[in-house]
C-alpha atoms as a PDB file:
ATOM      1  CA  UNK A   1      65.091  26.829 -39.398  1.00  0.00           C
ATOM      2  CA  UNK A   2      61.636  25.037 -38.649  1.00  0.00           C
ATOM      3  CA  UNK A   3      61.172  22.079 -36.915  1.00  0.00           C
ATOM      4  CA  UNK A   4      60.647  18.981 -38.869  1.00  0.00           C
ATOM      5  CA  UNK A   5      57.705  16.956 -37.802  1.00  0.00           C
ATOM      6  CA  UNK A   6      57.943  13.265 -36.254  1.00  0.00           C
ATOM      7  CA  UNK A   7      55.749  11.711 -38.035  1.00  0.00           C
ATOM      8  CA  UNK A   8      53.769   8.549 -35.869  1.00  0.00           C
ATOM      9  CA  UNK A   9      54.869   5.875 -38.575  1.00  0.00           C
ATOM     10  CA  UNK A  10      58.573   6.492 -37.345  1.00  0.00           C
ATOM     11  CA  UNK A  11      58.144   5.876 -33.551  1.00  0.00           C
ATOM     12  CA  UNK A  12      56.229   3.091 -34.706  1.00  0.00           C
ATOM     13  CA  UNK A  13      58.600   1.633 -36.533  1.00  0.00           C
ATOM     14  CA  UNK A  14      60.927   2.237 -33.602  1.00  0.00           C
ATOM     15  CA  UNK A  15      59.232   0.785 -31.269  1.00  0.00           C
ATOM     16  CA  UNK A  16      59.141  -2.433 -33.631  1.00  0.00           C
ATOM     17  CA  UNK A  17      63.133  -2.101 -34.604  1.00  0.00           C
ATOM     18  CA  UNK A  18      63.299  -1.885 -30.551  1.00  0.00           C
ATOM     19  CA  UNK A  19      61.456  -5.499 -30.230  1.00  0.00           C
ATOM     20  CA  UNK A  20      63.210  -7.355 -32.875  1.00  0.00           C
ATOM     21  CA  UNK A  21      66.849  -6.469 -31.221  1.00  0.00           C
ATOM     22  CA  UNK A  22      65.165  -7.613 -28.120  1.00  0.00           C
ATOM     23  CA  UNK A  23      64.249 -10.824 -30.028  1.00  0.00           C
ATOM     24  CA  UNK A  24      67.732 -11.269 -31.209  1.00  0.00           C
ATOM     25  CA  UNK A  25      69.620 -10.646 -28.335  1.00  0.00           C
ATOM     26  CA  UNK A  26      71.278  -7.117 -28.900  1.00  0.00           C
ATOM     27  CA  UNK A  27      68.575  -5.209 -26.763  1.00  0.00           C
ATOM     28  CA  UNK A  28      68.848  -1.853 -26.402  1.00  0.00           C
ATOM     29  CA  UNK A  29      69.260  -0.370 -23.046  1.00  0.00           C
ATOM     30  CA  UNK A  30      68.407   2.945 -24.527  1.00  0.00           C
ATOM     31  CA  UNK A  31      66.373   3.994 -27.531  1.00  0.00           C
ATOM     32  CA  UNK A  32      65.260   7.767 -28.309  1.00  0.00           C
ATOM     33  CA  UNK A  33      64.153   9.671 -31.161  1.00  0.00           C
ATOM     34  CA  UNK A  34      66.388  13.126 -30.487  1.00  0.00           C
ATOM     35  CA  UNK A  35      65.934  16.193 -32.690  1.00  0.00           C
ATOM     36  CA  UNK A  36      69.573  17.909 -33.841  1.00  0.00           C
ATOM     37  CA  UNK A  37      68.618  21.427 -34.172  1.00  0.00           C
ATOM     38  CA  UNK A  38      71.334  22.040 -36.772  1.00  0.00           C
ATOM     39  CA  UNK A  39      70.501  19.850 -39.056  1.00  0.00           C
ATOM     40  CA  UNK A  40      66.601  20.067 -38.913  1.00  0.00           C
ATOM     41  CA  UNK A  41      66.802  16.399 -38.623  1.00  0.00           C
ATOM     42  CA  UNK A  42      65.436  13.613 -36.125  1.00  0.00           C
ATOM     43  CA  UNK A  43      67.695  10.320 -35.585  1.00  0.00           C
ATOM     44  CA  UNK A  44      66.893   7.169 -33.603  1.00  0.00           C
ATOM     45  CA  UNK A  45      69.499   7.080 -31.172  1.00  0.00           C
ATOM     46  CA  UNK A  46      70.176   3.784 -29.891  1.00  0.00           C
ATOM     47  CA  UNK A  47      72.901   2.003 -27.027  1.00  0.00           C
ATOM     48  CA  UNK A  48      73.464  -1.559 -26.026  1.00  0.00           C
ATOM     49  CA  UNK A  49      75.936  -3.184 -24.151  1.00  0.00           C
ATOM     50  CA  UNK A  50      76.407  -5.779 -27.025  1.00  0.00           C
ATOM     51  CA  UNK A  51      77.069  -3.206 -29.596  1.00  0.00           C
ATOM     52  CA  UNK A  52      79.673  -1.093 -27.408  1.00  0.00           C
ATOM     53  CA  UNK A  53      82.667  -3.356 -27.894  1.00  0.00           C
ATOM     54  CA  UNK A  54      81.731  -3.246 -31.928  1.00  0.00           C
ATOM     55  CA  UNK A  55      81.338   0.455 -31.927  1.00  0.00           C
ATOM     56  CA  UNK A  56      84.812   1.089 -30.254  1.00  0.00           C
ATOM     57  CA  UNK A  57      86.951  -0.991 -33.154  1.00  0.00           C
ATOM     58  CA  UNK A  58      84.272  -2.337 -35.852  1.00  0.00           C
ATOM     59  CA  UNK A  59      81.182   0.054 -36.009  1.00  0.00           C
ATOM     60  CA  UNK A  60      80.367  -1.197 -39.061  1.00  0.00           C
ATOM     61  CA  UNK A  61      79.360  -4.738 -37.886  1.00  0.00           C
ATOM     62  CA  UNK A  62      77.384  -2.771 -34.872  1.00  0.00           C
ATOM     63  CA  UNK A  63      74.785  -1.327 -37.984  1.00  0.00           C
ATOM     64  CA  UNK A  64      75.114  -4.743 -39.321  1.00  0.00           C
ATOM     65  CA  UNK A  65      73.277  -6.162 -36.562  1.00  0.00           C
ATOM     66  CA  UNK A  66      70.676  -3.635 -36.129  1.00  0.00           C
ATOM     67  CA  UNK A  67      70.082  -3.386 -40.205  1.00  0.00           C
ATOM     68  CA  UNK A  68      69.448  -7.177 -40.004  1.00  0.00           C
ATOM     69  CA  UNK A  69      66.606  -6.667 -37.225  1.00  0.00           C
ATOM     70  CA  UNK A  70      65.449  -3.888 -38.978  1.00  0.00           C
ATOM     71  CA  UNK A  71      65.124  -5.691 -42.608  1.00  0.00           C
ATOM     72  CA  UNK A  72      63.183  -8.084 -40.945  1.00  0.00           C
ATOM     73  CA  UNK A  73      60.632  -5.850 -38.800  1.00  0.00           C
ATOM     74  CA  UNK A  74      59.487  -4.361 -42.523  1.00  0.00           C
ATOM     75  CA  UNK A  75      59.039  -0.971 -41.326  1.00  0.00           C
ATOM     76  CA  UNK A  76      57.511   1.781 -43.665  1.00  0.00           C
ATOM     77  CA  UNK A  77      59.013   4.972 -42.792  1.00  0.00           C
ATOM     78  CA  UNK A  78      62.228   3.837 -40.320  1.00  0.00           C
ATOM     79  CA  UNK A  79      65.114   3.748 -42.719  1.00  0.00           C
ATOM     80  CA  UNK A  80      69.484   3.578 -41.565  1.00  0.00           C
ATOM     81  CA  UNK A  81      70.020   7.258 -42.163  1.00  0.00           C
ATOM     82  CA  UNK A  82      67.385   7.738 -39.739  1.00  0.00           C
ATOM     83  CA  UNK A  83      69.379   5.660 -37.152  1.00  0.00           C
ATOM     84  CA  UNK A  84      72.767   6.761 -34.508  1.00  0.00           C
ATOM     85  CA  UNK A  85      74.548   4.299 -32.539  1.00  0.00           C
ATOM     86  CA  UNK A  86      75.488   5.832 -29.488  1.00  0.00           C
ATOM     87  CA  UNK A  87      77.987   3.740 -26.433  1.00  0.00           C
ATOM     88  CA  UNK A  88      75.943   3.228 -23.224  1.00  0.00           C
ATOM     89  CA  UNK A  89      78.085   6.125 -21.331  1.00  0.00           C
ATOM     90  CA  UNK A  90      76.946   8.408 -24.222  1.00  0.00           C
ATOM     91  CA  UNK A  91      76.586  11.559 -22.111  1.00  0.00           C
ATOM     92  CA  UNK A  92      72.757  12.429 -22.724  1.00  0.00           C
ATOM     93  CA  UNK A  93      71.879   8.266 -21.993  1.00  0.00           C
ATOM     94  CA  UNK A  94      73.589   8.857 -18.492  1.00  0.00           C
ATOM     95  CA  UNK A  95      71.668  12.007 -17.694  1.00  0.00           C
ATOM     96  CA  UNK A  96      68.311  10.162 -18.580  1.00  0.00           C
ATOM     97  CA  UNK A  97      68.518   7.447 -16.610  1.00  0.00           C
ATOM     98  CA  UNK A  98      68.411   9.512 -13.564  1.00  0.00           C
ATOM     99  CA  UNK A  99      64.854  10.456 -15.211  1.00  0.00           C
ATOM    100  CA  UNK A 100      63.177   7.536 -16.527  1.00  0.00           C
ATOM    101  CA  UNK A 101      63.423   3.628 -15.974  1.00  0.00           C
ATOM    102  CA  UNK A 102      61.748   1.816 -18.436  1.00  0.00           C
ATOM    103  CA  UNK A 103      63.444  -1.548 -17.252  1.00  0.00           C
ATOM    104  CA  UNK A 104      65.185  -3.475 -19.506  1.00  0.00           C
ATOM    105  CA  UNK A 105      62.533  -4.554 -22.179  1.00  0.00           C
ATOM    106  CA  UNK A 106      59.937  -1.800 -21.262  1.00  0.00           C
ATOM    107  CA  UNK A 107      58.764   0.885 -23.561  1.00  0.00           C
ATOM    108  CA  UNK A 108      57.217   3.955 -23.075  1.00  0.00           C
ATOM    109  CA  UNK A 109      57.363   7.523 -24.450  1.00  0.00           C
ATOM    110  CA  UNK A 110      58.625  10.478 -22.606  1.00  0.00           C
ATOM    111  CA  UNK A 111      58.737  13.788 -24.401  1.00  0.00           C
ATOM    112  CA  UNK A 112      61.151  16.933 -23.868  1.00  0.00           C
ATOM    113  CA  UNK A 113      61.080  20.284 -24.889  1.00  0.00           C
ATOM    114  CA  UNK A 114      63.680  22.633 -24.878  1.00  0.00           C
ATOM    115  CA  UNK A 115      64.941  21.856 -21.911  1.00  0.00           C
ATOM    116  CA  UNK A 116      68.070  21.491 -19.937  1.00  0.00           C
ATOM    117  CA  UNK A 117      68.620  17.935 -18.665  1.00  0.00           C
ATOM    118  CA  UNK A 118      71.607  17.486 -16.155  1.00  0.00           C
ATOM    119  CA  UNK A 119      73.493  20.399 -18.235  1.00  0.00           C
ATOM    120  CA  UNK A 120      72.365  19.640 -21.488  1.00  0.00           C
ATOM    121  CA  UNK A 121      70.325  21.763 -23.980  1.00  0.00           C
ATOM    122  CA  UNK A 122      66.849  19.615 -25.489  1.00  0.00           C
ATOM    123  CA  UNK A 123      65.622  21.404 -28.365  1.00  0.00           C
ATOM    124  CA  UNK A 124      63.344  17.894 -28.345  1.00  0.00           C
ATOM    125  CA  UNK A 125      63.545  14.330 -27.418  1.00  0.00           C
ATOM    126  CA  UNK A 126      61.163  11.306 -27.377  1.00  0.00           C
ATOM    127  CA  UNK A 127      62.648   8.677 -24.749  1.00  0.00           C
ATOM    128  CA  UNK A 128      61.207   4.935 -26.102  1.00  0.00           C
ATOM    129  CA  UNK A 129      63.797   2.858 -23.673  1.00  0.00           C
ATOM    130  CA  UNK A 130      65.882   3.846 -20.789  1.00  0.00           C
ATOM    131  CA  UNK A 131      66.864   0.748 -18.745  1.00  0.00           C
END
């Protein structure tokens, strides 16, 4: 398989998505675009510490919240099949934040390659949050 392209417009749009939770109260601790090499396919990945209780029992109110804040950033490209809610003791979050501290509302963008991060295989990854 090739890789598919990230286009700009998406981190964009993440980086706005990102914002508005902050604005509303459900800020992400963690926010990454991460490529799954099987499916040829790049999903927002995204933990908070308000949406873990909703994941564990009522996941669908968890993409209720962050479909609100993203109906209301008006993003171009960013769309809910482009988006994974993860828990904040996903596996690849806790390996990260040995890496990078953005603090809680910071932003930046850290990019990985097929790499090996605390015993896990990167084909790619774009770190936008890790608090």
């Amino acid at each position: 398989m090739g890789e598919k392209a990230l286009v700009e417009s998406l981190i964009s749009d993440a980086v706005a998505l990102i914002t508005k939770l902050d604005e509303g109260g459900t800020s992400p601790t963690f926010a990454a675009w991460y490529y799954y090499d099987d499916a040829d396919e790049w999903r927002l990945l995204i933990a908070s510490p308000v949406l873990d209780p909703l994941l564990q029992k009522q996941e669908a109110f968890a993409y209720r919240k962050v479909i609100e804040a993203l109906g209301s950033t008006l993003p171009a490209a960013l769309s809910l099949s482009d988006l994974k809610l993860v828990a904040t003791n996903y596996q690849l979050l806790q390996a990260l934040k040995l890496l990078i501290g953005t603090g809680p509302r910071g932003i930046t963008r850290a990019h990985f390659k097929d790499c090996t991060i605390n015993g896990i295989f990167v084909k790619e990854l774009i770190v936008l949050r890790s608090a």
